[in-house]
Protein backbone atom coordinates (compact mmCIF):
# COMPACT_ATOMS: atom_id res chain seq x y z
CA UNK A 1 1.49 -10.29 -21.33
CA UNK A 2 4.97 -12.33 -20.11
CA UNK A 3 4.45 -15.03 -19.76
CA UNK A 4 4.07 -15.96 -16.29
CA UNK A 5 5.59 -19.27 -15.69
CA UNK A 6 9.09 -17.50 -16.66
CA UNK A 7 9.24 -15.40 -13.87
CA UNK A 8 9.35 -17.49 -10.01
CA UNK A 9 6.65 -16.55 -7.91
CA UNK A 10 8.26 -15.19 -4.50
CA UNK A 11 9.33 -17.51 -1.65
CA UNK A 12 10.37 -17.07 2.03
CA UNK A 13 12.79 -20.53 1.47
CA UNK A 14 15.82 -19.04 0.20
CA UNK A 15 18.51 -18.19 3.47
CA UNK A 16 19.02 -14.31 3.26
CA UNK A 17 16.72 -12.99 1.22
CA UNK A 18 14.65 -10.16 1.79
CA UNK A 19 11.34 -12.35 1.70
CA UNK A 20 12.33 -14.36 4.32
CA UNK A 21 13.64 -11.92 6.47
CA UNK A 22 9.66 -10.33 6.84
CA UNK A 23 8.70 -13.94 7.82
CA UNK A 24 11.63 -14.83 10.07
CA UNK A 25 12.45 -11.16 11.82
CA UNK A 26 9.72 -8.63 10.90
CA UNK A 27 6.62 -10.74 11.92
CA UNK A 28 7.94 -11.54 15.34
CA UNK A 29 8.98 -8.13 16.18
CA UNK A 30 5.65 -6.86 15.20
CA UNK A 31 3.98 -9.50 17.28
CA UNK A 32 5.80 -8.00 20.54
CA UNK A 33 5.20 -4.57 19.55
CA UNK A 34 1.24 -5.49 19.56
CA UNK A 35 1.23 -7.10 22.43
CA UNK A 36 2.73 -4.30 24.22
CA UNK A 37 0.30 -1.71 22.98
CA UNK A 38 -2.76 -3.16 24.45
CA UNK A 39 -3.25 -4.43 27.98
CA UNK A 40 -4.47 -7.91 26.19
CA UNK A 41 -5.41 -10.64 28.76
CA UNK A 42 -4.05 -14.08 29.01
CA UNK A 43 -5.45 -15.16 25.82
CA UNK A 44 -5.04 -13.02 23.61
CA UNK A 45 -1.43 -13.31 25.01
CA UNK A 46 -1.55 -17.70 24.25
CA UNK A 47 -2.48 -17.13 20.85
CA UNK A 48 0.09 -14.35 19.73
CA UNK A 49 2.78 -16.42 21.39
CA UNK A 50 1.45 -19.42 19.33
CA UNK A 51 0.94 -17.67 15.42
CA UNK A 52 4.86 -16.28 16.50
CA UNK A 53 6.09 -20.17 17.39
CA UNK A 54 4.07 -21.48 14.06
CA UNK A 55 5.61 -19.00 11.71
CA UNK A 56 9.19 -19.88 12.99
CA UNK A 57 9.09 -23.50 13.50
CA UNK A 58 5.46 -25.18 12.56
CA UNK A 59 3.24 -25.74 9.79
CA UNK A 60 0.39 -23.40 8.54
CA UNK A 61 -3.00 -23.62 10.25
CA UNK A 62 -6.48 -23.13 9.30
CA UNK A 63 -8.40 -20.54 10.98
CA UNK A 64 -10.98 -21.47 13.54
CA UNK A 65 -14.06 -23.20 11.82
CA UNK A 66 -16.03 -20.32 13.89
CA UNK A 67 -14.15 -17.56 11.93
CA UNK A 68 -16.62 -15.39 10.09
CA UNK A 69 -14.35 -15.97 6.50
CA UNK A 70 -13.21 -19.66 7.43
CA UNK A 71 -14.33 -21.01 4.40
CA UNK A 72 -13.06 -18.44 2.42
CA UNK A 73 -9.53 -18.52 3.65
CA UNK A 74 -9.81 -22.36 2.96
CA UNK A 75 -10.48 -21.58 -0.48
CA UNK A 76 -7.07 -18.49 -0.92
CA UNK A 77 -5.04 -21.64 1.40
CA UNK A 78 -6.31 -25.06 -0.20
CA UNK A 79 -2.67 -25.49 -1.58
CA UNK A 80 -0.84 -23.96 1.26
CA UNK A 81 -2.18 -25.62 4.68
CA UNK A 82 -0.25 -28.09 6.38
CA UNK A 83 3.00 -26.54 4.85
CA UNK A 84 5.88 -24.21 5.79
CA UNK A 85 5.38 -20.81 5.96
CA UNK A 86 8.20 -20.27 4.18
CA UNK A 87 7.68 -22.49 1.42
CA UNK A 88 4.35 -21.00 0.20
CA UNK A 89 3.87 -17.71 -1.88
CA UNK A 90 5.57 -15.06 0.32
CA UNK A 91 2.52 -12.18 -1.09
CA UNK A 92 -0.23 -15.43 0.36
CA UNK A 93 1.95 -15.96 3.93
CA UNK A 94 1.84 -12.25 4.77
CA UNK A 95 -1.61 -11.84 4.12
CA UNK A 96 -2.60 -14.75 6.24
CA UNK A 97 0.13 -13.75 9.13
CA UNK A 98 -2.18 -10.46 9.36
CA UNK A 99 -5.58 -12.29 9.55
CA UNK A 100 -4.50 -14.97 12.03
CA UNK A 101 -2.93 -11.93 13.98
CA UNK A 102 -6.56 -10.13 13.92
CA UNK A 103 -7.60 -13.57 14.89
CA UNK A 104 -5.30 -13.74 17.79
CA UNK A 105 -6.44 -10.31 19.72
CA UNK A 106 -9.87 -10.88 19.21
CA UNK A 107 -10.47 -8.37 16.15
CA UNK A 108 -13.23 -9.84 15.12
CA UNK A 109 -15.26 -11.22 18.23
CA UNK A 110 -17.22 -11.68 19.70
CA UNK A 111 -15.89 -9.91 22.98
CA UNK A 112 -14.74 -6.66 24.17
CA UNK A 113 -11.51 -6.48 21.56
CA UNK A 114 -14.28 -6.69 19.03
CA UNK A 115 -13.37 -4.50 16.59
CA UNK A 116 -9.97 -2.71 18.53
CA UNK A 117 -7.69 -1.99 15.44
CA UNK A 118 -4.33 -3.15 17.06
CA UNK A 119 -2.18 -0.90 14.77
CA UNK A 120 -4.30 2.56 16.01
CA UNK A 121 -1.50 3.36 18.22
CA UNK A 122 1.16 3.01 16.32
CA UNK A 123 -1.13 4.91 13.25
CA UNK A 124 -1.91 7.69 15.43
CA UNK A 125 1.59 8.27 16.70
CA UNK A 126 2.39 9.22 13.02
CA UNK A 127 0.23 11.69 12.96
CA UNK A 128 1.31 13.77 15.62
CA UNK A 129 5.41 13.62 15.01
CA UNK A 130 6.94 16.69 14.65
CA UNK A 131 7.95 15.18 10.97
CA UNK A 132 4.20 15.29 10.18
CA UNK A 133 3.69 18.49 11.76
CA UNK A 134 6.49 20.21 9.81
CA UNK A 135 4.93 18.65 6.59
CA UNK A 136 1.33 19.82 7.37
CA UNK A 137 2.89 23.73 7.98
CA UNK A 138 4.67 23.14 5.02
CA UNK A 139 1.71 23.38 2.42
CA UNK A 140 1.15 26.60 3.47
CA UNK A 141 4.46 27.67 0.79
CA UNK A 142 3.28 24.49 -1.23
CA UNK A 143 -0.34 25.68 -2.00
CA UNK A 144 0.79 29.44 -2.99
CA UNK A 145 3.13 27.66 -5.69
CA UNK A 146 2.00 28.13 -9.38
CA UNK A 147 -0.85 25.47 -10.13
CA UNK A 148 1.78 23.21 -12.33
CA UNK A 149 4.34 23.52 -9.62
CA UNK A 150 1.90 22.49 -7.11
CA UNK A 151 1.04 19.62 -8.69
CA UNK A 152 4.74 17.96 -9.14
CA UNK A 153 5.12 18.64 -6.05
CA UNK A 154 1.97 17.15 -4.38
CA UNK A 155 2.48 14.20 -6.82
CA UNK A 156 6.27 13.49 -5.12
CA UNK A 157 4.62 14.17 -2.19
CA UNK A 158 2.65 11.58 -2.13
CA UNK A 159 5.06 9.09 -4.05
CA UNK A 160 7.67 9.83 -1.24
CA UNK A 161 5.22 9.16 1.36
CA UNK A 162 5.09 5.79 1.03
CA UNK A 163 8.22 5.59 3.11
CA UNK A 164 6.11 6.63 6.40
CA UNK A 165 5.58 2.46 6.61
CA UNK A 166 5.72 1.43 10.27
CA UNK A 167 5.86 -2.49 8.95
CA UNK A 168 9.23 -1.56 6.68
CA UNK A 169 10.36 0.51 9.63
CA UNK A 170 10.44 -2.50 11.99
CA UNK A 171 13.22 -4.10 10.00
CA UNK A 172 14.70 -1.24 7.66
CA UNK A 173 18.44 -1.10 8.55
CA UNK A 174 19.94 1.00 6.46
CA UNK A 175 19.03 5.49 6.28
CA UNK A 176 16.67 6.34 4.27
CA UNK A 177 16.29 9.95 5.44
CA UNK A 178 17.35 11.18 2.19
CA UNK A 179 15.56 9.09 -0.01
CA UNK A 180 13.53 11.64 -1.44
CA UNK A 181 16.25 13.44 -3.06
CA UNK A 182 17.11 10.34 -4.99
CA UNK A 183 16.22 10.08 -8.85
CA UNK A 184 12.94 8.14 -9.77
CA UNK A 185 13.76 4.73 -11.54
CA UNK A 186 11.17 5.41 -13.78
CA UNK A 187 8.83 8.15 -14.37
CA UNK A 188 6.17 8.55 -16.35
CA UNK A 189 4.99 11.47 -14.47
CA UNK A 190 4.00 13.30 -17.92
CA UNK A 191 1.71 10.20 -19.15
CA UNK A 192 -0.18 10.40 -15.62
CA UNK A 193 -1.47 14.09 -16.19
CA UNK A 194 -1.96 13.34 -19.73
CA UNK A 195 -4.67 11.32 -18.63
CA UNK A 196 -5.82 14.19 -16.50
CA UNK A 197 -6.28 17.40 -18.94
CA UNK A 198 -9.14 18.78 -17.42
CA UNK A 199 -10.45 18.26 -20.37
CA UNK A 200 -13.56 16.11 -20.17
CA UNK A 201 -15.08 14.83 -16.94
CA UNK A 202 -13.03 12.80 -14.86
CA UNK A 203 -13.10 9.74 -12.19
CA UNK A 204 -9.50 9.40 -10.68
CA UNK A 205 -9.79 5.82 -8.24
CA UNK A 206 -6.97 6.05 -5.89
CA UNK A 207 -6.29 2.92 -4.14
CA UNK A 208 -4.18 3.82 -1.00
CA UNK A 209 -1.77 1.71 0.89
CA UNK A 210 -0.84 3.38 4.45
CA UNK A 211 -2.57 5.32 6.94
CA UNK A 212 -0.57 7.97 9.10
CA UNK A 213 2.19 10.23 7.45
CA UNK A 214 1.37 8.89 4.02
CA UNK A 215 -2.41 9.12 3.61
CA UNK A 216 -2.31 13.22 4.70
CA UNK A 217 -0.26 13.63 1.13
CA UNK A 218 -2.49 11.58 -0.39
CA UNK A 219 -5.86 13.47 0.38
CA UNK A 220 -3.45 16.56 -0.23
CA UNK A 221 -3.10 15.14 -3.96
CA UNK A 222 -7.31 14.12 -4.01
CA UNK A 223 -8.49 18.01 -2.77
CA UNK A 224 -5.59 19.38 -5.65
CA UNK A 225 -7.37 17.24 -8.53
CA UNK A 226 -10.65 18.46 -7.37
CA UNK A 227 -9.94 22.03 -7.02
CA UNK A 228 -7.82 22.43 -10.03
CA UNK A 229 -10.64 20.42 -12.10
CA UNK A 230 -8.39 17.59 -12.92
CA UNK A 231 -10.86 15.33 -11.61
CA UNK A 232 -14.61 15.99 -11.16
CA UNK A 233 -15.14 12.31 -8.75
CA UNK A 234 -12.00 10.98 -6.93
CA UNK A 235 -13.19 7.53 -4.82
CA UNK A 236 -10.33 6.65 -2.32
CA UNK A 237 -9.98 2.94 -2.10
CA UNK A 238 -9.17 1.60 1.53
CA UNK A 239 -8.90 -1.94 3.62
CA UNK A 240 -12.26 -2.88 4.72
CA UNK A 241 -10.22 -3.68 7.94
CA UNK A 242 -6.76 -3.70 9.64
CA UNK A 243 -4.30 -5.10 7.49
CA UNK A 244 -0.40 -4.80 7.01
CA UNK A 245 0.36 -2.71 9.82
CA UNK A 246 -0.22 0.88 8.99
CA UNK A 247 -2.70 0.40 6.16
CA UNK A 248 -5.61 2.84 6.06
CA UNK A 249 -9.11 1.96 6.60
CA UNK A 250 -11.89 4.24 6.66
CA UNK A 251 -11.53 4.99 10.29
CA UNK A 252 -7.48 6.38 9.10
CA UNK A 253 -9.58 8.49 6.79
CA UNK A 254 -11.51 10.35 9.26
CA UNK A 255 -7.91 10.95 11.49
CA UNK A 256 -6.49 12.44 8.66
CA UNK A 257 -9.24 14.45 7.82
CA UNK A 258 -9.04 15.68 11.02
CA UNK A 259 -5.57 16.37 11.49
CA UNK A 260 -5.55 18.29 8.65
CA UNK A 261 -8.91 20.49 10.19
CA UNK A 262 -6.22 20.79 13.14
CA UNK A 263 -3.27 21.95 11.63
CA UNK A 264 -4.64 25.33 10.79
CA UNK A 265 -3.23 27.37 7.63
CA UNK A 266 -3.74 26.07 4.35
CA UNK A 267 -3.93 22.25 5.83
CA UNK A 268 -7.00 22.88 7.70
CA UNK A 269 -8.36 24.37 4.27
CA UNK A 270 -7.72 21.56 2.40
CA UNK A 271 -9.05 19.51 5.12
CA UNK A 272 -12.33 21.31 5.20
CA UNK A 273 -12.58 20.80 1.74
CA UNK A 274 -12.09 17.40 1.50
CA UNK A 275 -14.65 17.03 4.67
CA UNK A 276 -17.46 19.04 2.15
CA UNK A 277 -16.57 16.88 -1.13
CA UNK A 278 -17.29 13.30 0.78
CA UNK A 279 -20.67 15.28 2.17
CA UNK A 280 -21.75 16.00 -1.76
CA UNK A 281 -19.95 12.90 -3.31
CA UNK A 282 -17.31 14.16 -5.09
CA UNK A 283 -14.82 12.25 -3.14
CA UNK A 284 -15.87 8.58 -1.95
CA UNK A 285 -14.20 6.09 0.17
CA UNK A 286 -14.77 2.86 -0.58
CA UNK A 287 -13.35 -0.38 0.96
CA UNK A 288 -14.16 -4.06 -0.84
CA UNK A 289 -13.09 -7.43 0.38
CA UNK A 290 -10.89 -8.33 -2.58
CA UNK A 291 -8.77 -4.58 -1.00
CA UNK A 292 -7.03 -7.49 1.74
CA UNK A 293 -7.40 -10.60 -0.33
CA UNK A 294 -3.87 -12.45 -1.09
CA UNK A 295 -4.51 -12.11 -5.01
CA UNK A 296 -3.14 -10.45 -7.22
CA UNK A 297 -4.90 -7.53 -8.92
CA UNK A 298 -5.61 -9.95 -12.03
CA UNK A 299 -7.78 -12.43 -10.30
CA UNK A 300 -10.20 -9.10 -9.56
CA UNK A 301 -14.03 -9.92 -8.98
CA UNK A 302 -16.47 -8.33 -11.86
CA UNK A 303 -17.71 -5.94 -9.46
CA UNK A 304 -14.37 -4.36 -9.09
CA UNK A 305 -12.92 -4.46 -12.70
CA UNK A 306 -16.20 -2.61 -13.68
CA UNK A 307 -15.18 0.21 -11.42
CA UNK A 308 -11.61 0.58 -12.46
CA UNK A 309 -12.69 0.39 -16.07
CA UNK A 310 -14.78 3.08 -15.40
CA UNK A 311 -12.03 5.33 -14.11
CA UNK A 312 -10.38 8.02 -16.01
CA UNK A 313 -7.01 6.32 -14.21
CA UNK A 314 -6.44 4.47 -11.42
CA UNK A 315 -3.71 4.99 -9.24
CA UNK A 316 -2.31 2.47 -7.27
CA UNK A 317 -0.16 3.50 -3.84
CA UNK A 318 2.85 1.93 -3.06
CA UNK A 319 4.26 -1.34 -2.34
CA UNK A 320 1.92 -4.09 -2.04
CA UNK A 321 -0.75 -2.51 -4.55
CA UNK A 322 2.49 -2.87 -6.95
CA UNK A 323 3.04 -6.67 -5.75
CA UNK A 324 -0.52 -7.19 -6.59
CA UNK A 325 -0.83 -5.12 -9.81
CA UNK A 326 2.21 -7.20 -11.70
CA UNK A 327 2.22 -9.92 -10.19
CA UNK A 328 4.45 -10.66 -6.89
CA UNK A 329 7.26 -12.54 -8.94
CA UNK A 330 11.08 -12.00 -9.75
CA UNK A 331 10.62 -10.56 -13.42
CA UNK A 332 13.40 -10.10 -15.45
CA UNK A 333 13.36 -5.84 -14.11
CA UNK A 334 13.58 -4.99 -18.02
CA UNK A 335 10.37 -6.86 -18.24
CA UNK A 336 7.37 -4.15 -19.77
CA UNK A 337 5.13 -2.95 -16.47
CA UNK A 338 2.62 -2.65 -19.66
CA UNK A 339 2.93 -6.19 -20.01
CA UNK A 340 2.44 -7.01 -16.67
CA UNK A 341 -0.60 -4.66 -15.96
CA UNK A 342 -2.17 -5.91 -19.68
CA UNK A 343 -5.32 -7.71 -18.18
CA UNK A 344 -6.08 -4.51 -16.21
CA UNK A 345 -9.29 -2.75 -17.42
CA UNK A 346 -8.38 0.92 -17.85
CA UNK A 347 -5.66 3.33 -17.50
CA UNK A 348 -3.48 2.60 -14.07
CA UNK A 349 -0.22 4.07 -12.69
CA UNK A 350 1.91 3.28 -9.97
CA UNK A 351 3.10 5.32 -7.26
CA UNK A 352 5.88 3.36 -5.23
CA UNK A 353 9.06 3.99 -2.69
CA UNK A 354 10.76 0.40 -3.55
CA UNK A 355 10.45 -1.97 -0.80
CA UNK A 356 10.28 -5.68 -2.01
CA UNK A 357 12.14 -7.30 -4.92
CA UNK A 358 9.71 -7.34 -7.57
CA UNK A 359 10.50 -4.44 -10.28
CA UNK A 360 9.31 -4.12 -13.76
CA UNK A 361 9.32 -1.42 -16.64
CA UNK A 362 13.15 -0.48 -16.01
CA UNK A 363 15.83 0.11 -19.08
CA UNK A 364 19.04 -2.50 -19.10
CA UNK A 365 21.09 0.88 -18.22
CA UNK A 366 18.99 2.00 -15.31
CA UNK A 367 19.60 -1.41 -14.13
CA UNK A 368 23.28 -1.93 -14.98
CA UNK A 369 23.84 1.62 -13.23
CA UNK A 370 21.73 0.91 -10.01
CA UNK A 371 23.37 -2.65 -9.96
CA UNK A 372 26.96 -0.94 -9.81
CA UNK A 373 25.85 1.69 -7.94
CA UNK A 374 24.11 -0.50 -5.15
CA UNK A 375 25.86 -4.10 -5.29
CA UNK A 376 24.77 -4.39 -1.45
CA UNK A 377 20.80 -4.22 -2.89
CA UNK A 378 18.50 -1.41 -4.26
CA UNK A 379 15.09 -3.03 -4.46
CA UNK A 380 13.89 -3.57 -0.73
CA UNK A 381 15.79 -0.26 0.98
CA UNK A 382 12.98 2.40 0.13
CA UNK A 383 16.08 4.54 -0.72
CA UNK A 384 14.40 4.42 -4.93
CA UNK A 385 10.67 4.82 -6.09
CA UNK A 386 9.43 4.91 -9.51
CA UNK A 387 6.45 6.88 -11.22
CA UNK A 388 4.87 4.06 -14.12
CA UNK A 389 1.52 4.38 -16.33
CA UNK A 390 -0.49 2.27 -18.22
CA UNK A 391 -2.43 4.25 -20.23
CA UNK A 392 -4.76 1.49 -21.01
CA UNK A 393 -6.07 0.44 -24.35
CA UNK A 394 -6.70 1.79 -27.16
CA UNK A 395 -3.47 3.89 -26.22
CA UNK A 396 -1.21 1.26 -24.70
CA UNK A 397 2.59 1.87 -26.27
């Protein structure tokens, strides 16, 4: 593997960058947009006005010694307490802006917020846009396409929907509307169903990253594998709570499931499916603590690495699974993603809209060409995603 030290772990400190604006612009808006979705009371009010005056001008605070994961948060923050948020790893302040913001409306109790996801509304209103309606009618062309066409297309389905990310949303400036007619920056789509011949039994571990707009393609993809005997297990990997703004928990699941019941047409089939393969266990969702940990994927518990090991190929959704998998740092973008995803126990691809700066796996001419084509930026708009597989060992290239 690169060797880490080369590549700078990402900061909020430098004036401009797209790190610091998340800290400095995103955060606050998405503390007012939470406080206006839920009648909160005068507390819960206090302590979102206070985590939105520490992250601009103070120093980072432990949580309350009553929290239920003080000490653990102690432990991920031993370094980081007492300093700027912007001067500490920028994947370590966002994770800890969305627990001290659970921590601030109660999520956790005890009390009557107990509980109260405080991004439901804004997950919910994706699933009933007329963008998501359009796309649920749409599978009825989709699912009478030849199997092999199908599957592309569910694949950039769910690739693409990665861009249905209320969090980006908040601060995206530029159009992204036609994103998904833009080239891939890299795409190994041909290694990922290599790993899936049909072949022999198969597990495929799908860890997913939001809830809303995004998940529906991504059970579309699940029920596909399982139909088409591409997989015989999928498990669908989810936050064991609210995290990140739109990222799906369990409870995001069971929507989606249900929207898809709703839609009618070929949607509600593939929704009734789905519905019948978690009631015999061919589909499982399964949510671990490590899931909203500020780690990266290579500090995994045992427990965890057993499972992906086990899995014909793991496939990790969008943004901050990628930050995670490789490592949240500014690599060199020619840098191997094989290298950086070395230390991971079994096969594992990525499935990414590009949304942060970190970037690996790319040729010097891919880059030279985005660079010229995109002086203004390319890595943070969403307007590029990228398809990339590690096959794992003993076939790694």
């Amino acid at each position: 593997m690169s060797d880490a030290s080369d590549a700078p772990v990402i900061r909020s400190d430098t004036p401009g960058s797209f790190a610091r604006s998340v800290l400095a612009e995103r955060h606050p808006a998405l503390i007012e947009k939470v406080r206006d979705a839920f009648p909160y009371g005068p507390g819960q009010h206090r302590a979102l006005d206070a985590l939105r005056d520490e992250c601009a001008e103070g120093v980072i605070t432990p949580l309350p010694a009553t929290a239920y994961d003080h000490g653990q948060w102690r432990e991920w923050g031993r370094e980081h307490f007492g300093r700027s948020w912007f001067e500490v790893p920028f994947l370590w302040a966002e994770s800890y802006f969305y627990r001290r913001l659970l921590e601030a409306v109660g999520y956790f109790g005890p009390g009557p917020w107990q509980g109260v996801d405080p991004f439901r509304p804004f997950k919910h209103a994706e699933l009933h846009t007329p963008e998501a309606a359009g796309e649920l009618a749409a599978l009825d062309a989709v699912l009478r396409m030849p199997v092999e066409r199908q599957r592309d297309a569910l694949v950039h389905g769910s690739l693409w929907g990665n861009r249905a990310d209320l969090g980006f949303r908040l601060s995206a400036t530029g159009d992204t509307s036609g994103a998904a007619g833009a080239p891939l920056v890299a795409d190994d789509t041909g290694t990922l169903w290599s790993l899936l011949s049909g072949e022999s039994p198969a597990t495929v571990y799908l860890v997913a990253d939001n809830a809303g707009r995004e998940l529906l393609p991504d059970l579309v993809l699940l029920d596909h594998l399982l139909r088409h005997g591409r997989a015989d297990r999928c498990v669908l990997a989810v936050k064991p709570c609210p995290y990140y703004v739109s990222d799906a928990t369990a409870a995001d699941v069971i929507d989606c499931l249900r929207r898809l019941i709703r839609a009618g047409g070929a949607a509600a089939e593939v929704g009734g499916r789905l519905w019948s393969a978690m009631g015999d266990g061919r589909l499982t969702v399964r949510a671990h603590d490590f899931f909203r940990a500020p780690l990266p994927y290579a500090e995994m518990p045992g427990d965890l690495r057993s499972e992906y090991a086990a899995a014909s190929v793991t496939i990790m959704k969008g943004d901050l699974n990628y930050r995670r998998l490789v490592g949240d740092r500014l690599w060199p973008p020619t840098t191997p993603f094989t290298e950086c995803t070395a230390y991971f126990p079994g096969p594992v691809a990525a499935l990414r809209t590009l949304k942060s700066d970190v970037i690996t796996g790319l040729d010097a001419a891919t880059v030279s060409a985005l660079d010229t084509e995109r002086p203004d930026g390319w890595r943070t708009t969403g307007s590029h995603a990228l398809i990339q597989v590690d096959p794992g060992p003993p076939h790694r290239r």
